[in-house]
N, C-alpha and C. Protein backbone atom coordinates (compact mmCIF):
# COMPACT_ATOMS: atom_id res chain seq x y z
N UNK A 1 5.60 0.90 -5.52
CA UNK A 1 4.56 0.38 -6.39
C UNK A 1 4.40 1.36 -7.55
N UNK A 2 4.37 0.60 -8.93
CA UNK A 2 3.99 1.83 -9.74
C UNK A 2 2.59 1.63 -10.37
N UNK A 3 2.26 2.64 -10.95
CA UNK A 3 1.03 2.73 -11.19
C UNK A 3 0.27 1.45 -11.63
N UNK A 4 1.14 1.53 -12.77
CA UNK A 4 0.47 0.22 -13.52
C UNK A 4 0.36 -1.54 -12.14
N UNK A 5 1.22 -1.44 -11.43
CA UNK A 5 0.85 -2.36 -10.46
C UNK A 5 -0.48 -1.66 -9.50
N UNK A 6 -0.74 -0.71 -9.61
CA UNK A 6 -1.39 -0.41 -8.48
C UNK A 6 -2.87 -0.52 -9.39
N UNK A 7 -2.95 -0.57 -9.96
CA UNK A 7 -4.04 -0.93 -11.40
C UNK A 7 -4.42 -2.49 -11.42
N UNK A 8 -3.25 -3.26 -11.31
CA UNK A 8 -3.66 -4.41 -11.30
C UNK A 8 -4.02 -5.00 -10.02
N UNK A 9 -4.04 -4.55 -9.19
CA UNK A 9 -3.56 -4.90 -7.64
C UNK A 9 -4.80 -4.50 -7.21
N UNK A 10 -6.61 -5.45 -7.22
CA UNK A 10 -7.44 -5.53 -6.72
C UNK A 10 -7.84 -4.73 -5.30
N UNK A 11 -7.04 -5.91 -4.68
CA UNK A 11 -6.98 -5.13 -2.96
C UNK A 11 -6.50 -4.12 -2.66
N UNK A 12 -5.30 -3.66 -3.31
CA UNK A 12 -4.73 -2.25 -3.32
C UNK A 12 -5.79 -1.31 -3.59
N UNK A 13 -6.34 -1.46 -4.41
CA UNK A 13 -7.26 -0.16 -5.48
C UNK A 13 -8.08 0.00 -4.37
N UNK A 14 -8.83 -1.50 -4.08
CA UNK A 14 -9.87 -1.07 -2.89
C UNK A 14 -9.80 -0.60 -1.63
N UNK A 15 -8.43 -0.38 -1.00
CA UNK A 15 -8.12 0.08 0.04
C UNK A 15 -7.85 0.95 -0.09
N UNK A 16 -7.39 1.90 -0.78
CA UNK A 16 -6.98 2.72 -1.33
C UNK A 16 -8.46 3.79 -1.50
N UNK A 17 -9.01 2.82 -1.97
CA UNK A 17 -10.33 4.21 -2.69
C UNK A 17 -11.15 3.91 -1.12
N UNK A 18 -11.39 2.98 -0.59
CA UNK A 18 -11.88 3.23 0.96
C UNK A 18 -11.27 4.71 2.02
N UNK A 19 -9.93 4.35 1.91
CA UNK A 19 -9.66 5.10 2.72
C UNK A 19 -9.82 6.48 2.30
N UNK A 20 -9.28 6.73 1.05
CA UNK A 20 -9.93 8.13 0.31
C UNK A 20 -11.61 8.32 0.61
N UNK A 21 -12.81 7.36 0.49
CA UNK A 21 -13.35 7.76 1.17
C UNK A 21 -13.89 8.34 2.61
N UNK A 22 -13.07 7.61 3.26
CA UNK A 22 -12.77 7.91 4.55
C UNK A 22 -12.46 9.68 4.93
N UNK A 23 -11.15 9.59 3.97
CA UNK A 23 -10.91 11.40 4.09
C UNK A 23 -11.89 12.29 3.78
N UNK A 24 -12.33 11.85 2.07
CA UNK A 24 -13.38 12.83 1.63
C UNK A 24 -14.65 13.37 2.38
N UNK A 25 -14.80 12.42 3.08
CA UNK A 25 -16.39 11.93 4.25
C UNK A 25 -15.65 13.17 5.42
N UNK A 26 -14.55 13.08 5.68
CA UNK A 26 -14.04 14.03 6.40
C UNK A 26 -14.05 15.39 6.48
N UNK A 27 -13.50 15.62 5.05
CA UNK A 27 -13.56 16.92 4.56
C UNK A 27 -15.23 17.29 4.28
N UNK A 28 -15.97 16.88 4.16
CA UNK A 28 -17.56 17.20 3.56
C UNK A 28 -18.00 17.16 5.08
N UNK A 29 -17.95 16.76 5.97
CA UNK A 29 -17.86 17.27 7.30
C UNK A 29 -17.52 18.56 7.99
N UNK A 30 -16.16 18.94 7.54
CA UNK A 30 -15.44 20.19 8.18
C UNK A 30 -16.31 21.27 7.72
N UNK A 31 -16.56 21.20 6.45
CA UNK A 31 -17.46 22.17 5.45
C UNK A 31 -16.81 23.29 5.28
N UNK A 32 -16.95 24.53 5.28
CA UNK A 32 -16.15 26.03 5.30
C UNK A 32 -14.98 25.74 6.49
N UNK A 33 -15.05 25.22 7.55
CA UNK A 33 -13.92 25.36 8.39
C UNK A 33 -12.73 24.88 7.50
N UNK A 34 -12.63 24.07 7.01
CA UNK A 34 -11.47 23.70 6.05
C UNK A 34 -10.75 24.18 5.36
N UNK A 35 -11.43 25.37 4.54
CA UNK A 35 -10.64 26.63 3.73
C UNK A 35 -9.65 27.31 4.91
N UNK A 36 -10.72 27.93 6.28
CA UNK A 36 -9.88 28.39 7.08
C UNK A 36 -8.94 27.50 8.02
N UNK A 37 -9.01 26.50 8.17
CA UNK A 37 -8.22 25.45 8.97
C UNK A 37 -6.72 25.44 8.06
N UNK A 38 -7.39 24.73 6.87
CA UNK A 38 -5.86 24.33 6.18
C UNK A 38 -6.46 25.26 5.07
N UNK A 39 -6.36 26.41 4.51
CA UNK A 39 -6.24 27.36 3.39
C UNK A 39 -5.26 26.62 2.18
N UNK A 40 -5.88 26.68 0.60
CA UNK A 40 -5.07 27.00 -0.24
C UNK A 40 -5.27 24.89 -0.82
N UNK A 41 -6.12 24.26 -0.15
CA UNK A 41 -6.33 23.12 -0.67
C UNK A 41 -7.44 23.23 -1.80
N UNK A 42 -7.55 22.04 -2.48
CA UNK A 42 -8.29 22.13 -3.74
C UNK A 42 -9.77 21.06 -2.76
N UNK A 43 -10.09 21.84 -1.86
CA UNK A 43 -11.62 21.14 -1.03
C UNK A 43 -12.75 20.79 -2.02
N UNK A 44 -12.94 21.78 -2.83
CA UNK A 44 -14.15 21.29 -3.69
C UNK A 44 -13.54 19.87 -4.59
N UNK A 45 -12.68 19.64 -4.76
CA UNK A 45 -11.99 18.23 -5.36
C UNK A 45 -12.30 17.13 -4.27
N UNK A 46 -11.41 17.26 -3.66
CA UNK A 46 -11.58 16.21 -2.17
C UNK A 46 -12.93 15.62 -2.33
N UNK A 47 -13.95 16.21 -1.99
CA UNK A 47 -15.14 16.18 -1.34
C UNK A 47 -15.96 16.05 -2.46
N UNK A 48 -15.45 16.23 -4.29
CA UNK A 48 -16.04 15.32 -5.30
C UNK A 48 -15.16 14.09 -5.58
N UNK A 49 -14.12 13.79 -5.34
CA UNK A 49 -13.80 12.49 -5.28
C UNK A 49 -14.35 11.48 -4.60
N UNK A 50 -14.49 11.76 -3.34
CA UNK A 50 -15.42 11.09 -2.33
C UNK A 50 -16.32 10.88 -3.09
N UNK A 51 -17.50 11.67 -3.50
CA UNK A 51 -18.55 11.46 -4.15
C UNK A 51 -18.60 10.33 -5.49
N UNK A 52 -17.40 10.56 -6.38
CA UNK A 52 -17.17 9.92 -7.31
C UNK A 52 -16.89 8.42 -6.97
N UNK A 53 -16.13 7.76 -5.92
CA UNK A 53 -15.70 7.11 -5.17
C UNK A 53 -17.04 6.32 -4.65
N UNK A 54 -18.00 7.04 -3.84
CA UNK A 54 -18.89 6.41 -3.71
C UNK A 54 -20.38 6.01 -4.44
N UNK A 55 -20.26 7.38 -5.30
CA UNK A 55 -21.63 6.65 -6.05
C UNK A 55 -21.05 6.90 -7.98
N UNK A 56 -19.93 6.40 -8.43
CA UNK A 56 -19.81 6.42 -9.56
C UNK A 56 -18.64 5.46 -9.39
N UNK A 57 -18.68 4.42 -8.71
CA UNK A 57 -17.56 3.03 -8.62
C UNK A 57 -17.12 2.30 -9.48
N UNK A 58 -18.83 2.46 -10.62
CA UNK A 58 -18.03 2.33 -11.49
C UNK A 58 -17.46 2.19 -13.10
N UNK A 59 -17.20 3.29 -12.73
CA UNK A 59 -16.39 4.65 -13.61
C UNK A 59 -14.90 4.94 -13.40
N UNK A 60 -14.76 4.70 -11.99
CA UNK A 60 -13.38 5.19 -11.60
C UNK A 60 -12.21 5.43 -12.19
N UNK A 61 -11.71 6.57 -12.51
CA UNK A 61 -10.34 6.26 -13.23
C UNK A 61 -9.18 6.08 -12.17
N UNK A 62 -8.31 5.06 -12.45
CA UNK A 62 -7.63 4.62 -11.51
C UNK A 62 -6.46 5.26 -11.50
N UNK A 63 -6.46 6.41 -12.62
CA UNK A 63 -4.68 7.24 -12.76
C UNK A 63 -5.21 8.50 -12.11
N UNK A 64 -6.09 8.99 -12.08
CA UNK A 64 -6.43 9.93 -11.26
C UNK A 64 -6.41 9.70 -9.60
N UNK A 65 -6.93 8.85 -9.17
CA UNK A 65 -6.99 8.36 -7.56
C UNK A 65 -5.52 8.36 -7.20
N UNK A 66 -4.46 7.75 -8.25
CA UNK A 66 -3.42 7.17 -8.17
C UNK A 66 -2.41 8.51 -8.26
N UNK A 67 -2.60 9.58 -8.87
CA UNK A 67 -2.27 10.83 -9.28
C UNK A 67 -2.66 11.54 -7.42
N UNK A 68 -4.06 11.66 -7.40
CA UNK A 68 -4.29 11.86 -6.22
C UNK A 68 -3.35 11.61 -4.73
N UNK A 69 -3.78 10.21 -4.41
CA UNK A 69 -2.58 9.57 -3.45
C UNK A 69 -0.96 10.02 -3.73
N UNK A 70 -0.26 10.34 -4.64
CA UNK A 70 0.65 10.64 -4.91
C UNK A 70 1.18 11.59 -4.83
N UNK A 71 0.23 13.41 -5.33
CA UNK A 71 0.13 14.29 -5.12
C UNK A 71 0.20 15.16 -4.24
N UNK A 72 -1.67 14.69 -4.12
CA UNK A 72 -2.43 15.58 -3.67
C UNK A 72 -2.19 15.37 -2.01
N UNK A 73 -2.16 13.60 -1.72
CA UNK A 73 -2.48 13.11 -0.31
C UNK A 73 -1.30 14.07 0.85
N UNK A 74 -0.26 14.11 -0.05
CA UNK A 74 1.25 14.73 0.90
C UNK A 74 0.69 16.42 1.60
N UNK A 75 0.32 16.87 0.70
CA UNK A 75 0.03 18.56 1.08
C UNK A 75 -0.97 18.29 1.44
N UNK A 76 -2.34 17.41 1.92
CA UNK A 76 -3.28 17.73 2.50
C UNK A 76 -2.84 17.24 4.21
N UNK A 77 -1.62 16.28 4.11
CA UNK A 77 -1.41 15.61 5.08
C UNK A 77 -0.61 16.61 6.10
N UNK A 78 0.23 17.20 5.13
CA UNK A 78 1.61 18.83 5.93
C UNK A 78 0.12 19.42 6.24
N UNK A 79 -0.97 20.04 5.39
CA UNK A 79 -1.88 21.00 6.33
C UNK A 79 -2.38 20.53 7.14
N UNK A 80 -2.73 19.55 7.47
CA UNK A 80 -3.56 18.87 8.85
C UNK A 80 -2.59 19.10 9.55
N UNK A 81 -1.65 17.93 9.80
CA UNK A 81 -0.41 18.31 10.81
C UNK A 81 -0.03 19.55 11.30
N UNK A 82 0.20 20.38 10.44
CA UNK A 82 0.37 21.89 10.77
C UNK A 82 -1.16 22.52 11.58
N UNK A 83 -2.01 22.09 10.94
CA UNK A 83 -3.71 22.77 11.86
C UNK A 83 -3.69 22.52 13.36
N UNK A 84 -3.03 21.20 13.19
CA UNK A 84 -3.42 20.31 14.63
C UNK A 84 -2.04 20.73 15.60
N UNK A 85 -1.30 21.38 14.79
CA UNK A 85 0.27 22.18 15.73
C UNK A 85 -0.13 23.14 16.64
């Protein structure tokens, strides 16, 4: 999918920014354990996306989320996996 489909693609966007909330709600949970769990993530991001996600819906920029998922989602996903090793 490329961006620009993922822009047009209603249900995509919204599943997409759900489940990101899902994580962020996660991370704003762990609180400080997170730096030491998985070290070297950008946590204060995470956990304002969430925020942005849920109470600025709408505003959303959709190349950022999309930048995000693309990015960011891979290395937060290797540090969990690795925490939980």
């Amino acid at each position: 999918m490329t961006v620009e489909d993922y822009i047009e693609d209603l249900k995509t966007r919204s599943a997409v920014e759900r489940q990101m909330q899902i994580i962020t709600e996660a991370a704003i949970r762990l609180g400080d354990e997170a730096e030491t769990l998985c070290p070297g993530l950008d946590w204060p991001g995470n956990r304002g996306m969430g925020n942005a996600l849920r109470h600025e819906y709408h505003s959303v920029n959709d190349q950022i989320v999309w930048d995000t998922v693309k990015l960011e989602l891979p290395l937060l996903r290797a540090a969990v996996v690795k925490a939980l090793a």
